[in-house]
PDB file of N, CA and C in Angstrom:
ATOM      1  N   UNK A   1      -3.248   1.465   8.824  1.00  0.00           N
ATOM      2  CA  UNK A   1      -2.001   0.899   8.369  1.00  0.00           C
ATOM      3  C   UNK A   1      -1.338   0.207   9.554  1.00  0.00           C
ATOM      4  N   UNK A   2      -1.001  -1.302   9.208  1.00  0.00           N
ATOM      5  CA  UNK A   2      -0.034  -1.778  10.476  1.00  0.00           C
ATOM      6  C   UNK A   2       1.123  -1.974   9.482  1.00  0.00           C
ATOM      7  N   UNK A   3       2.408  -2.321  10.459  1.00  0.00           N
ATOM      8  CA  UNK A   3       3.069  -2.579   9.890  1.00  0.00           C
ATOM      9  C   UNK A   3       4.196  -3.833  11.114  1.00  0.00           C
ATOM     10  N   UNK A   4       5.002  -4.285  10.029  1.00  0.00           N
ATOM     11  CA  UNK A   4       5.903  -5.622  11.010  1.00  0.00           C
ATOM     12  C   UNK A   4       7.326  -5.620  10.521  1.00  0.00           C
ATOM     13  N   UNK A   5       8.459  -5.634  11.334  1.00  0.00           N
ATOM     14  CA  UNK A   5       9.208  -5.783  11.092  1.00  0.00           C
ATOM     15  C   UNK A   5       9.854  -6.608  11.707  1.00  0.00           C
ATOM     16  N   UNK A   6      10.503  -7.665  11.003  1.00  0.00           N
ATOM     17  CA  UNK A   6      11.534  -8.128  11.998  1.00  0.00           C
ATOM     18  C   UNK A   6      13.044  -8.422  11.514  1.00  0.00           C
ATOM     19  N   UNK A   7      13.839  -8.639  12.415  1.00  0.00           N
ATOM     20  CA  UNK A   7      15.278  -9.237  11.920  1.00  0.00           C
ATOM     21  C   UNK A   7      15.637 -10.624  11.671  1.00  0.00           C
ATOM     22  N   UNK A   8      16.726 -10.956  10.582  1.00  0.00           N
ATOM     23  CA  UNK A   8      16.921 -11.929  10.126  1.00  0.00           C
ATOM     24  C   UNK A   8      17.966 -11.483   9.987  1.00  0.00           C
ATOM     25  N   UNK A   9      18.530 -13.093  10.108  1.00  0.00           N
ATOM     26  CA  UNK A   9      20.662 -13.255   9.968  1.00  0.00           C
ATOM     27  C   UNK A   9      20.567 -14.004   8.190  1.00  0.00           C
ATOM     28  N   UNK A  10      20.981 -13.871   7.503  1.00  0.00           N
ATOM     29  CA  UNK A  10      22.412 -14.248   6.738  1.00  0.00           C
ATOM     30  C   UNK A  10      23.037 -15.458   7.769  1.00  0.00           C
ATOM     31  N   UNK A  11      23.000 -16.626   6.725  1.00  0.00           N
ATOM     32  CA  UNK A  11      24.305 -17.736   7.323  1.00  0.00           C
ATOM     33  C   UNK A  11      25.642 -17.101   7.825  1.00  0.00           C
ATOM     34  N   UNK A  12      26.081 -16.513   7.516  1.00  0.00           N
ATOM     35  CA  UNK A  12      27.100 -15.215   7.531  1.00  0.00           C
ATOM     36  C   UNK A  12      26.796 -14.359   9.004  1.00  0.00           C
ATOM     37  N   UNK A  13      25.909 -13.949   9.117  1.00  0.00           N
ATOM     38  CA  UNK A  13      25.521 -13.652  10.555  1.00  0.00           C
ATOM     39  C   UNK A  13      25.239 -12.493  10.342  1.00  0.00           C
ATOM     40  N   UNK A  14      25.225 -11.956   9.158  1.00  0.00           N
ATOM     41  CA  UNK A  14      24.907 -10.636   8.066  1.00  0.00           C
ATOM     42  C   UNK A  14      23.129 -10.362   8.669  1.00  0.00           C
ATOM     43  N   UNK A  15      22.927  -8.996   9.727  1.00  0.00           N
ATOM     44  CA  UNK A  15      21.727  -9.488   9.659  1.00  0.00           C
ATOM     45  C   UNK A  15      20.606  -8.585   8.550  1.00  0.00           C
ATOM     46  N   UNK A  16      19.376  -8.711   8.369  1.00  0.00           N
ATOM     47  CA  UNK A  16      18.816  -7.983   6.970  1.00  0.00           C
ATOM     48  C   UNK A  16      17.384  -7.945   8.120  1.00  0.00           C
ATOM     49  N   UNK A  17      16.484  -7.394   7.121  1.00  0.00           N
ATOM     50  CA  UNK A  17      14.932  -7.029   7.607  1.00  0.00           C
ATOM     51  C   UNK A  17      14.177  -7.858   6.681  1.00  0.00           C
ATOM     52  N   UNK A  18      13.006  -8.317   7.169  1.00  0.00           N
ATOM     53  CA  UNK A  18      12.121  -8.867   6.360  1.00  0.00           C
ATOM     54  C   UNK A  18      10.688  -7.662   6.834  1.00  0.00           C
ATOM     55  N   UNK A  19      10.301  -7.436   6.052  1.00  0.00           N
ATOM     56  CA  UNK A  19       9.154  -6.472   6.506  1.00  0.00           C
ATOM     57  C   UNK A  19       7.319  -6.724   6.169  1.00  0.00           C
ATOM     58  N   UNK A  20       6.575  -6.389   6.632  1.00  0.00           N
ATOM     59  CA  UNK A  20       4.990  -6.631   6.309  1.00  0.00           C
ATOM     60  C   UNK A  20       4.236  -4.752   6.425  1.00  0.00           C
ATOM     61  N   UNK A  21       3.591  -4.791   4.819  1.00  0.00           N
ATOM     62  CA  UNK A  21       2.591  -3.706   5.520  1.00  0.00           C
ATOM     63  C   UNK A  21       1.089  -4.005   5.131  1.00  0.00           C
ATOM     64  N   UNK A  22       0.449  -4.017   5.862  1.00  0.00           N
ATOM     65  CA  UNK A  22      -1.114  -4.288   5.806  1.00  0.00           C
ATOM     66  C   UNK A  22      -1.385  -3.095   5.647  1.00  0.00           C
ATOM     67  N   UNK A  23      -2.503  -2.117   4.797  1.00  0.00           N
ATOM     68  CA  UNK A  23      -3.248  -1.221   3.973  1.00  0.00           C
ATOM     69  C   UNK A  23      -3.871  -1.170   4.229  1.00  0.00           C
ATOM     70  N   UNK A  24      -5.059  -0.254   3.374  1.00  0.00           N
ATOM     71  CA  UNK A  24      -5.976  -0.303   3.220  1.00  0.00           C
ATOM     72  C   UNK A  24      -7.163  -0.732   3.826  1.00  0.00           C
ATOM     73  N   UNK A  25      -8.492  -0.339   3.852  1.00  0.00           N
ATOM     74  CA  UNK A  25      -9.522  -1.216   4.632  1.00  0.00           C
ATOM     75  C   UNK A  25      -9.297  -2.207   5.572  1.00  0.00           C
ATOM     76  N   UNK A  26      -9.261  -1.689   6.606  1.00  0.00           N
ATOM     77  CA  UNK A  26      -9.494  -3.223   7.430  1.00  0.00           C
ATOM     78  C   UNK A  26      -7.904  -4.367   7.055  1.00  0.00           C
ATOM     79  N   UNK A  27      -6.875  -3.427   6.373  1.00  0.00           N
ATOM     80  CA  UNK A  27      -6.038  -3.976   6.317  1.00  0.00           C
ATOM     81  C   UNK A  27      -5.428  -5.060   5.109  1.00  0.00           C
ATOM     82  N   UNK A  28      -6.509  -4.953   4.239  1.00  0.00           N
ATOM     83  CA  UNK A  28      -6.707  -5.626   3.274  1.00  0.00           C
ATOM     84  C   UNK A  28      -5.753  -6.009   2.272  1.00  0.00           C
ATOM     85  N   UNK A  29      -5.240  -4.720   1.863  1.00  0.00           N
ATOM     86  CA  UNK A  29      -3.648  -4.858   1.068  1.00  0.00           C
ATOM     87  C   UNK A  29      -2.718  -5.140   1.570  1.00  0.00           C
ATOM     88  N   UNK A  30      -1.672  -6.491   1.136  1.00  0.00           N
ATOM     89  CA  UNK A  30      -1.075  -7.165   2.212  1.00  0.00           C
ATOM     90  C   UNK A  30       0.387  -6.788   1.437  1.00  0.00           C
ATOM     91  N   UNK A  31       1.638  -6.184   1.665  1.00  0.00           N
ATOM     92  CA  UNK A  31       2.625  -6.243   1.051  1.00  0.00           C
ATOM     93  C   UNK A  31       3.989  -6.428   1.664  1.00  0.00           C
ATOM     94  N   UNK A  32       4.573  -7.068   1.012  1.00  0.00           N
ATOM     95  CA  UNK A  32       5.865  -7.863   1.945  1.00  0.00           C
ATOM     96  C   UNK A  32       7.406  -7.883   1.334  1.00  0.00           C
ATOM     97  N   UNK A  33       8.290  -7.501   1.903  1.00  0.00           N
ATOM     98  CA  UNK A  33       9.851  -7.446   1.445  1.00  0.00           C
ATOM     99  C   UNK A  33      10.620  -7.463   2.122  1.00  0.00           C
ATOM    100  N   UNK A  34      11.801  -7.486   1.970  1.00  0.00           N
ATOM    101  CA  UNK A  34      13.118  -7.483   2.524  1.00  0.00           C
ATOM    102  C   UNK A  34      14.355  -6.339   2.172  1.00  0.00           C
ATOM    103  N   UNK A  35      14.823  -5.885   3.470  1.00  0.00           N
ATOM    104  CA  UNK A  35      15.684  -5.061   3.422  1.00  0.00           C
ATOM    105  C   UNK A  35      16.853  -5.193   4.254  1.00  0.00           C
ATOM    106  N   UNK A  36      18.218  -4.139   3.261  1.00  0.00           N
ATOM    107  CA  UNK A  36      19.229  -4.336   4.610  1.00  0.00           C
ATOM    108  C   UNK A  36      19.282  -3.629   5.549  1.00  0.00           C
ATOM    109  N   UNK A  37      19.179  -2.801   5.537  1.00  0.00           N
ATOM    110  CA  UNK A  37      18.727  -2.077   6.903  1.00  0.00           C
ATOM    111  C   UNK A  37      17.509  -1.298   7.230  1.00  0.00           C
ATOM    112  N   UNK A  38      17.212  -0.852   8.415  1.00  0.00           N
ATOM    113  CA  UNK A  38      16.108   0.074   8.759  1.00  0.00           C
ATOM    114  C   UNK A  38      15.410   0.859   7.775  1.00  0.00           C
ATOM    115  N   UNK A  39      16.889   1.750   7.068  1.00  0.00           N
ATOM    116  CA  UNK A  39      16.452   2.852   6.330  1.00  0.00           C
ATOM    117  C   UNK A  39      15.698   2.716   5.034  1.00  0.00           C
ATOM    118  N   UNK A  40      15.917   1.537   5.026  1.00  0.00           N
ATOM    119  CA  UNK A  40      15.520   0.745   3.509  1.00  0.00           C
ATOM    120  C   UNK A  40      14.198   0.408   3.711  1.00  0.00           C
ATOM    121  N   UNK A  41      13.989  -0.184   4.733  1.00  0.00           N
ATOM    122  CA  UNK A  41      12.710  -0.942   4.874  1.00  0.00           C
ATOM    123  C   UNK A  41      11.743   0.417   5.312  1.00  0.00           C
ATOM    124  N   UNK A  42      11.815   1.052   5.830  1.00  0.00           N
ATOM    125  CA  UNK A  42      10.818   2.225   6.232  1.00  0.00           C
ATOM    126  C   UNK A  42      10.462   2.770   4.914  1.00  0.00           C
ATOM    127  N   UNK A  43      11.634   3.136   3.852  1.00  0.00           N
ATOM    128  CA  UNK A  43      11.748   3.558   2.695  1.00  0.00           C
ATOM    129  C   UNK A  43      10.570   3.181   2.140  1.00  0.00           C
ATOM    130  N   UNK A  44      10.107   1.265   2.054  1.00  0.00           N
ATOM    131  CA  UNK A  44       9.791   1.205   1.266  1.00  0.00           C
ATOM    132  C   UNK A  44       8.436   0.816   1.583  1.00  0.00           C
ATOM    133  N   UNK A  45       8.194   0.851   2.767  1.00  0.00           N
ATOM    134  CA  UNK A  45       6.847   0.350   3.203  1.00  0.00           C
ATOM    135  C   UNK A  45       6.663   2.220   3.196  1.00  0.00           C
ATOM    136  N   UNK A  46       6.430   2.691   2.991  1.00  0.00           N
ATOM    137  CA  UNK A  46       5.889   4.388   2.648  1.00  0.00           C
ATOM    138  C   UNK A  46       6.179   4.667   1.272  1.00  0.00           C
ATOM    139  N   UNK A  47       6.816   4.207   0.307  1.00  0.00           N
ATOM    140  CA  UNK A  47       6.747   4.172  -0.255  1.00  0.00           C
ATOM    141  C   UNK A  47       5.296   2.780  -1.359  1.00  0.00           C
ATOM    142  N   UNK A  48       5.222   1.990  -0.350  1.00  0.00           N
ATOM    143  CA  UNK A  48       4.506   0.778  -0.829  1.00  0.00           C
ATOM    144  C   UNK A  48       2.880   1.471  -0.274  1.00  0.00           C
ATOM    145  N   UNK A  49       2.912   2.351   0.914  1.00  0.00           N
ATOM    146  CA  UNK A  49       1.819   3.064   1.437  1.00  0.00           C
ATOM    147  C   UNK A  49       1.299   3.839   0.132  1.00  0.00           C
ATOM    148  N   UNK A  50       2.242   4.696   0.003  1.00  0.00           N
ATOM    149  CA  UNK A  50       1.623   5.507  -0.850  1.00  0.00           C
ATOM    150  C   UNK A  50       1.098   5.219  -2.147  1.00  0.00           C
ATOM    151  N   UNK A  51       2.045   3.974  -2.792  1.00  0.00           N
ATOM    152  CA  UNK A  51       1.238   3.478  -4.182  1.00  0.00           C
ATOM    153  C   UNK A  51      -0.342   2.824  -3.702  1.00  0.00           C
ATOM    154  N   UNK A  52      -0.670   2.342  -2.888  1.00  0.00           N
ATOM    155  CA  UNK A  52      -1.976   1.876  -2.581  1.00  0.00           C
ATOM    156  C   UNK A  52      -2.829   3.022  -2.116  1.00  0.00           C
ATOM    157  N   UNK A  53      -2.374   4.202  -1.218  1.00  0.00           N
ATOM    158  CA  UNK A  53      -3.481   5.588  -1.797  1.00  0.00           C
ATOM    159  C   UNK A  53      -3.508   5.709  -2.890  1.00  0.00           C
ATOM    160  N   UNK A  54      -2.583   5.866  -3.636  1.00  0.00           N
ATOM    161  CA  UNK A  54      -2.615   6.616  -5.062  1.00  0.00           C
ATOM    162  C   UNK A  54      -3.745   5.592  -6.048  1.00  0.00           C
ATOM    163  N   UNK A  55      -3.790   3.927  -5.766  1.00  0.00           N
ATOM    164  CA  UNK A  55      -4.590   3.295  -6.223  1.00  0.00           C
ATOM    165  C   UNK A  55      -5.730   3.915  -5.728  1.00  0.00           C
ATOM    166  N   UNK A  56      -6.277   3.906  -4.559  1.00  0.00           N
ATOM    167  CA  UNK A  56      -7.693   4.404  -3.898  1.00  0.00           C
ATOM    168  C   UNK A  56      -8.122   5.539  -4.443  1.00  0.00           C
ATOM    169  N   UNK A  57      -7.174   6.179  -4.760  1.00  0.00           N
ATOM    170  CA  UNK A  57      -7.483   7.828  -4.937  1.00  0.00           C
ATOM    171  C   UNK A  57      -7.964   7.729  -6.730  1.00  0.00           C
ATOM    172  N   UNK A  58      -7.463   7.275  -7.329  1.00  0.00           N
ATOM    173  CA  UNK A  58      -7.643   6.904  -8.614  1.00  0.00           C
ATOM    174  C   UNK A  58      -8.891   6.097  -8.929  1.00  0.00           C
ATOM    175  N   UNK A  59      -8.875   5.158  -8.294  1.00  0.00           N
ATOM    176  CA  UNK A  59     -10.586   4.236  -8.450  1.00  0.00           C
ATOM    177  C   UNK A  59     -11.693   5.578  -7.587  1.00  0.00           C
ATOM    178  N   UNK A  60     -11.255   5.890  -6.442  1.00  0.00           N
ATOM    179  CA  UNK A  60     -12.424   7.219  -5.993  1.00  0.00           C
ATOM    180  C   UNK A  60     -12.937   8.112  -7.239  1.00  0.00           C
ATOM    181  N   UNK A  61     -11.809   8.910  -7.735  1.00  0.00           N
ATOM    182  CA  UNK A  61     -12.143   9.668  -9.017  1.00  0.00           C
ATOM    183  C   UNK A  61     -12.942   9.045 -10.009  1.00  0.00           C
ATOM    184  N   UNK A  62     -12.043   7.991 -10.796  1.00  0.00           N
ATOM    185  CA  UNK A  62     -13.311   7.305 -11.211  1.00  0.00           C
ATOM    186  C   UNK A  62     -14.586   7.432 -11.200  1.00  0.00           C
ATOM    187  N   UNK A  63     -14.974   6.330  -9.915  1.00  0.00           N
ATOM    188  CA  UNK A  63     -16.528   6.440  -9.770  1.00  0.00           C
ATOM    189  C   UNK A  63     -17.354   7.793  -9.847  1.00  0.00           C
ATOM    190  N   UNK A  64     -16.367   8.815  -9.412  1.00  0.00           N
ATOM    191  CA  UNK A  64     -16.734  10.276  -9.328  1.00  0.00           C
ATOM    192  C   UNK A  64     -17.093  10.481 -10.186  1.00  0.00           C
ATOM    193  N   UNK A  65     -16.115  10.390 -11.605  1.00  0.00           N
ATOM    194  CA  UNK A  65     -16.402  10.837 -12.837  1.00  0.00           C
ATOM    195  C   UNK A  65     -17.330   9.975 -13.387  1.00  0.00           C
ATOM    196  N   UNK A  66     -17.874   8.430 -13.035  1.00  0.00           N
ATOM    197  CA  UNK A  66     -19.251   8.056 -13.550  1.00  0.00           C
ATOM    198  C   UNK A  66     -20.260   8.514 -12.831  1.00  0.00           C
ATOM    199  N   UNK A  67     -20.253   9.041 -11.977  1.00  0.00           N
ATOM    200  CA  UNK A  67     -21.474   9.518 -11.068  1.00  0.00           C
ATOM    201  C   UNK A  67     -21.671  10.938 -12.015  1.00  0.00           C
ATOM    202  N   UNK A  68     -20.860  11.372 -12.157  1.00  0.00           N
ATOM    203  CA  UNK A  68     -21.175  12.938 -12.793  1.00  0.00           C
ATOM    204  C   UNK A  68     -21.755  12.579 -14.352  1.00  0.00           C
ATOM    205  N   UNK A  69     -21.225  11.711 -14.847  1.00  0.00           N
ATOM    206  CA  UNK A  69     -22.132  11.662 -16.151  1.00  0.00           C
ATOM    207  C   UNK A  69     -23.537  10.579 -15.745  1.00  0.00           C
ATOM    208  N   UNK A  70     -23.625  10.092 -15.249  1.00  0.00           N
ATOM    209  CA  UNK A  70     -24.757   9.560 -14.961  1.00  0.00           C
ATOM    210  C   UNK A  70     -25.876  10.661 -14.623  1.00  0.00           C
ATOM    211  N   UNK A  71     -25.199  11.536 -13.346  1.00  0.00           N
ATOM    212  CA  UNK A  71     -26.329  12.236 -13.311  1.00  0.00           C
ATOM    213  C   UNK A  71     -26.879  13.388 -14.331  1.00  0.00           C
ATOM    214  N   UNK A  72     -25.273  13.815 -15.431  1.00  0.00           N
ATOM    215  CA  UNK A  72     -25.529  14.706 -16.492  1.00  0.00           C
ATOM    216  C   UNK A  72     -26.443  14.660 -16.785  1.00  0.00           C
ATOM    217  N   UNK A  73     -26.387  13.523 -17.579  1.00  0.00           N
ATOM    218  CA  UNK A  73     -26.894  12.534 -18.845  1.00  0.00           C
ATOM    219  C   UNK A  73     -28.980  12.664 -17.920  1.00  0.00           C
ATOM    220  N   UNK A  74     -28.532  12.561 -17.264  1.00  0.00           N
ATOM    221  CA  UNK A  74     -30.548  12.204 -16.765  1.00  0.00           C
ATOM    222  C   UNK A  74     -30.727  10.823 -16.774  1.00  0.00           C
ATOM    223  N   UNK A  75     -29.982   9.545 -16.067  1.00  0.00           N
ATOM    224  CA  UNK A  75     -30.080   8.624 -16.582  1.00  0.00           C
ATOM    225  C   UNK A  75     -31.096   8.048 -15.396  1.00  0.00           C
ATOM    226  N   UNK A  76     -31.094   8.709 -14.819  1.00  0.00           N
ATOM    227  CA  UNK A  76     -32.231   8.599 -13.553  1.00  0.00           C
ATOM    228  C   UNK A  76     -33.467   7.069 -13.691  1.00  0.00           C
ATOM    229  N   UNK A  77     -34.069   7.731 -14.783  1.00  0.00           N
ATOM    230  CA  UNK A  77     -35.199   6.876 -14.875  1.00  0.00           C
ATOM    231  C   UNK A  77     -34.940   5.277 -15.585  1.00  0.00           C
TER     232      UNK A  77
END
Protein backbone atom coordinates (compact mmCIF):
# COMPACT_ATOMS: atom_id res chain seq x y z
CA UNK A 1 0.00 0.00 0.00
CA UNK A 2 1.38 3.58 -0.86
CA UNK A 3 -0.25 6.33 -0.22
CA UNK A 4 -0.09 10.51 -1.21
CA UNK A 5 -1.21 13.27 0.23
CA UNK A 6 -1.09 16.63 -0.46
CA UNK A 7 -2.48 20.19 0.34
CA UNK A 8 -4.60 22.40 -1.59
CA UNK A 9 -6.04 26.06 -1.00
CA UNK A 10 -9.63 27.06 -1.77
CA UNK A 11 -9.59 30.57 -3.71
CA UNK A 12 -10.56 31.56 -0.20
CA UNK A 13 -7.25 30.33 1.09
CA UNK A 14 -9.50 27.55 2.79
CA UNK A 15 -6.92 24.85 2.64
CA UNK A 16 -8.43 20.96 1.92
CA UNK A 17 -6.47 17.53 1.05
CA UNK A 18 -6.51 15.87 -2.13
CA UNK A 19 -5.42 12.28 -1.45
CA UNK A 20 -4.07 8.96 -3.60
CA UNK A 21 -4.08 5.28 -2.42
CA UNK A 22 -2.43 2.69 -4.59
CA UNK A 23 -3.52 -1.15 -3.42
CA UNK A 24 -3.27 -4.03 -4.10
CA UNK A 25 -0.61 -6.00 -6.22
CA UNK A 26 2.08 -4.13 -7.25
CA UNK A 27 -0.17 -1.28 -6.53
CA UNK A 28 -2.67 -1.82 -8.96
CA UNK A 29 -5.88 -0.40 -7.38
CA UNK A 30 -5.63 3.20 -7.86
CA UNK A 31 -8.11 5.36 -5.61
CA UNK A 32 -8.38 9.06 -5.25
CA UNK A 33 -10.32 11.90 -3.14
CA UNK A 34 -10.51 14.85 -1.38
CA UNK A 35 -10.74 15.90 2.10
CA UNK A 36 -10.97 18.71 4.66
CA UNK A 37 -8.78 17.78 6.88
CA UNK A 38 -6.21 15.08 7.92
CA UNK A 39 -8.74 13.21 9.87
CA UNK A 40 -10.91 12.76 6.98
CA UNK A 41 -8.53 11.78 4.54
CA UNK A 42 -6.74 8.99 6.66
CA UNK A 43 -10.44 8.03 7.41
CA UNK A 44 -10.93 7.28 4.15
CA UNK A 45 -8.00 5.92 2.49
CA UNK A 46 -8.39 2.88 5.34
CA UNK A 47 -11.39 2.85 4.89
CA UNK A 48 -10.92 2.66 0.81
CA UNK A 49 -7.95 -0.05 2.02
CA UNK A 50 -10.14 -2.13 3.47
CA UNK A 51 -12.98 -2.33 0.78
CA UNK A 52 -10.24 -3.62 -1.72
CA UNK A 53 -9.16 -6.55 0.91
CA UNK A 54 -12.56 -7.32 1.43
CA UNK A 55 -12.74 -7.50 -2.59
CA UNK A 56 -9.51 -9.91 -2.57
CA UNK A 57 -10.73 -11.83 0.20
CA UNK A 58 -14.04 -12.52 -1.52
CA UNK A 59 -12.67 -13.45 -5.14
CA UNK A 60 -9.87 -15.78 -2.89
CA UNK A 61 -12.92 -17.70 -1.38
CA UNK A 62 -14.40 -18.03 -4.45
CA UNK A 63 -11.84 -19.75 -6.37
CA UNK A 64 -11.56 -21.79 -3.10
CA UNK A 65 -14.97 -22.82 -3.29
CA UNK A 66 -14.45 -23.86 -7.16
CA UNK A 67 -11.41 -25.70 -6.38
CA UNK A 68 -13.30 -27.74 -3.74
CA UNK A 69 -16.00 -28.80 -6.06
CA UNK A 70 -13.83 -29.47 -8.80
CA UNK A 71 -11.86 -31.66 -6.88
CA UNK A 72 -15.24 -33.22 -5.15
CA UNK A 73 -16.81 -33.85 -8.19
CA UNK A 74 -13.53 -36.02 -9.70
CA UNK A 75 -13.34 -33.72 -12.48
CA UNK A 76 -9.74 -34.57 -12.81
CA UNK A 77 -9.79 -36.43 -15.98
Amino acid sequence: MRIKIIDRFFPSGKIFYEWWLYDGPDGIEKTHGYATDLVTAFSKIMEWHERIGQDYAEEVIKDLDTLKTFLNNDETN
